[in-house]
C-alpha atoms as a PDB file:
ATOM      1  CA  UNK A   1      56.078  19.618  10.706  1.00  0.00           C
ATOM      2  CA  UNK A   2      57.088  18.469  14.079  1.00  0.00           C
ATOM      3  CA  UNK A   3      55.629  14.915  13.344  1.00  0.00           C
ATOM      4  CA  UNK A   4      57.955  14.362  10.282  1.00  0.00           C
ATOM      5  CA  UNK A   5      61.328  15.003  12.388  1.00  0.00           C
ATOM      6  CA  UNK A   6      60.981  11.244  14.219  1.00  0.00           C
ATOM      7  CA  UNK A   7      60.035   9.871  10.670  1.00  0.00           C
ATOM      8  CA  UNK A   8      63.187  11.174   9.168  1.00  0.00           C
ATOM      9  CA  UNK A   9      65.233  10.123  11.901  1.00  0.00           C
ATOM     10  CA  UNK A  10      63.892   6.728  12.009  1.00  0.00           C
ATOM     11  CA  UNK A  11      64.638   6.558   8.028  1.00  0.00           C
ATOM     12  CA  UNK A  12      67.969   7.430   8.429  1.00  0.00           C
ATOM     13  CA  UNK A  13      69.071   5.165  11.404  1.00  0.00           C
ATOM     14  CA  UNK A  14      67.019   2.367   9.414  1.00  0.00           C
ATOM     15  CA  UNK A  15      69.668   2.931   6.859  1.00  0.00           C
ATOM     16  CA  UNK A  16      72.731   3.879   8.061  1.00  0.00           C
ATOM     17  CA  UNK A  17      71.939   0.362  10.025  1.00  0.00           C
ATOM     18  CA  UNK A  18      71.478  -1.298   6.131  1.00  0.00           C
ATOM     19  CA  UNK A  19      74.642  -0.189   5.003  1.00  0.00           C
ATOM     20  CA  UNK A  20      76.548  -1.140   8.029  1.00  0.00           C
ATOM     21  CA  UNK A  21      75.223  -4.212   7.153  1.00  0.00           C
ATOM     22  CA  UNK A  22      76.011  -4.242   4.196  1.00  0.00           C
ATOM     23  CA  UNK A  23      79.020  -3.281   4.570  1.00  0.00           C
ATOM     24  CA  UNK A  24      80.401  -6.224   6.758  1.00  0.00           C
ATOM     25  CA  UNK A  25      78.691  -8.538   4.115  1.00  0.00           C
ATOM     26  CA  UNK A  26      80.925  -6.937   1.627  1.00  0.00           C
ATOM     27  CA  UNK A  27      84.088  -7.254   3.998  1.00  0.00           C
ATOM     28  CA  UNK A  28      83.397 -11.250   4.631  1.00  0.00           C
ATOM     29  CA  UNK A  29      83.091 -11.554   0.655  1.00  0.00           C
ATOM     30  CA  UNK A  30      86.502 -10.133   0.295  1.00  0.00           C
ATOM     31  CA  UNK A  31      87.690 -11.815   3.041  1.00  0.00           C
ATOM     32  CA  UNK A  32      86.595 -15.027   1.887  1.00  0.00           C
ATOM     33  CA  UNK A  33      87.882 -14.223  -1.912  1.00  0.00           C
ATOM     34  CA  UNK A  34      91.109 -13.075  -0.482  1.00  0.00           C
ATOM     35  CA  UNK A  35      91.666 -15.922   1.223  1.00  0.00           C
ATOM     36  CA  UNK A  36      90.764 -17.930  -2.210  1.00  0.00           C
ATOM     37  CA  UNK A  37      93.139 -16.258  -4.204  1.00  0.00           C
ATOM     38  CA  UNK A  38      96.291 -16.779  -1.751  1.00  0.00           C
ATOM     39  CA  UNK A  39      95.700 -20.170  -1.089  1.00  0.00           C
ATOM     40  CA  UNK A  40      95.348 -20.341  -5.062  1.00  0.00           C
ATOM     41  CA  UNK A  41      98.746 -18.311  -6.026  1.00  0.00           C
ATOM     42  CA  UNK A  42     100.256 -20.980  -3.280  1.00  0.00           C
ATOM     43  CA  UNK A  43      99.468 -24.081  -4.282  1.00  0.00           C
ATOM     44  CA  UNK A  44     100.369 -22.805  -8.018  1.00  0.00           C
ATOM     45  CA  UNK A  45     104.006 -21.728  -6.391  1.00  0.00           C
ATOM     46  CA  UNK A  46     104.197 -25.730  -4.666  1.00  0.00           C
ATOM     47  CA  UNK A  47     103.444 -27.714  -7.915  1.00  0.00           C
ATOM     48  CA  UNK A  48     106.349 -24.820  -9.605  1.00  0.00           C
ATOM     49  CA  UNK A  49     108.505 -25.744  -7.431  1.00  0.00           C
ATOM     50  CA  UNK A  50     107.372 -29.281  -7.099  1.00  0.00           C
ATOM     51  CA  UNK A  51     107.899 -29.541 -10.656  1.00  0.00           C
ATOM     52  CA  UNK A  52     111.604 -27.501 -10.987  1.00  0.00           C
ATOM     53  CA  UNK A  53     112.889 -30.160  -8.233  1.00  0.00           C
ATOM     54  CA  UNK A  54     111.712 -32.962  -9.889  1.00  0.00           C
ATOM     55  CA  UNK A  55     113.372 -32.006 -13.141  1.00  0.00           C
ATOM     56  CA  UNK A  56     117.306 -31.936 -11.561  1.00  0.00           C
ATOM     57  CA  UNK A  57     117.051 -35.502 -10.602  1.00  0.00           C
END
């Protein structure tokens, strides 16, 4: 019995230390896809507003 306790222990570190890692790959995705989707919904609001301007002239 006593020679299962390290086993477990070693099971669980090996993946609580997965999911931590998993979990910053997760964060960087969203990050990344975040950072996608603003720089998309900008550039959309430019060429709106480059297009509104260039109607009034």
């Amino acid at each position: 019995m006593e020679k299962e306790k390290p086993d477990l222990v070693e099971r669980m570190a090996q993946l609580m230390a997965e999911e931590r890692a998993e979990t910053a790959r997760r964060k960087k995705k969203m990050r990344r896809y975040g950072l996608i989707g603003s720089a998309a919904i900008l550039a959309a609001f430019a060429l709106w507003l480059m297009r509104v301007f260039s109607r009034r002239r």
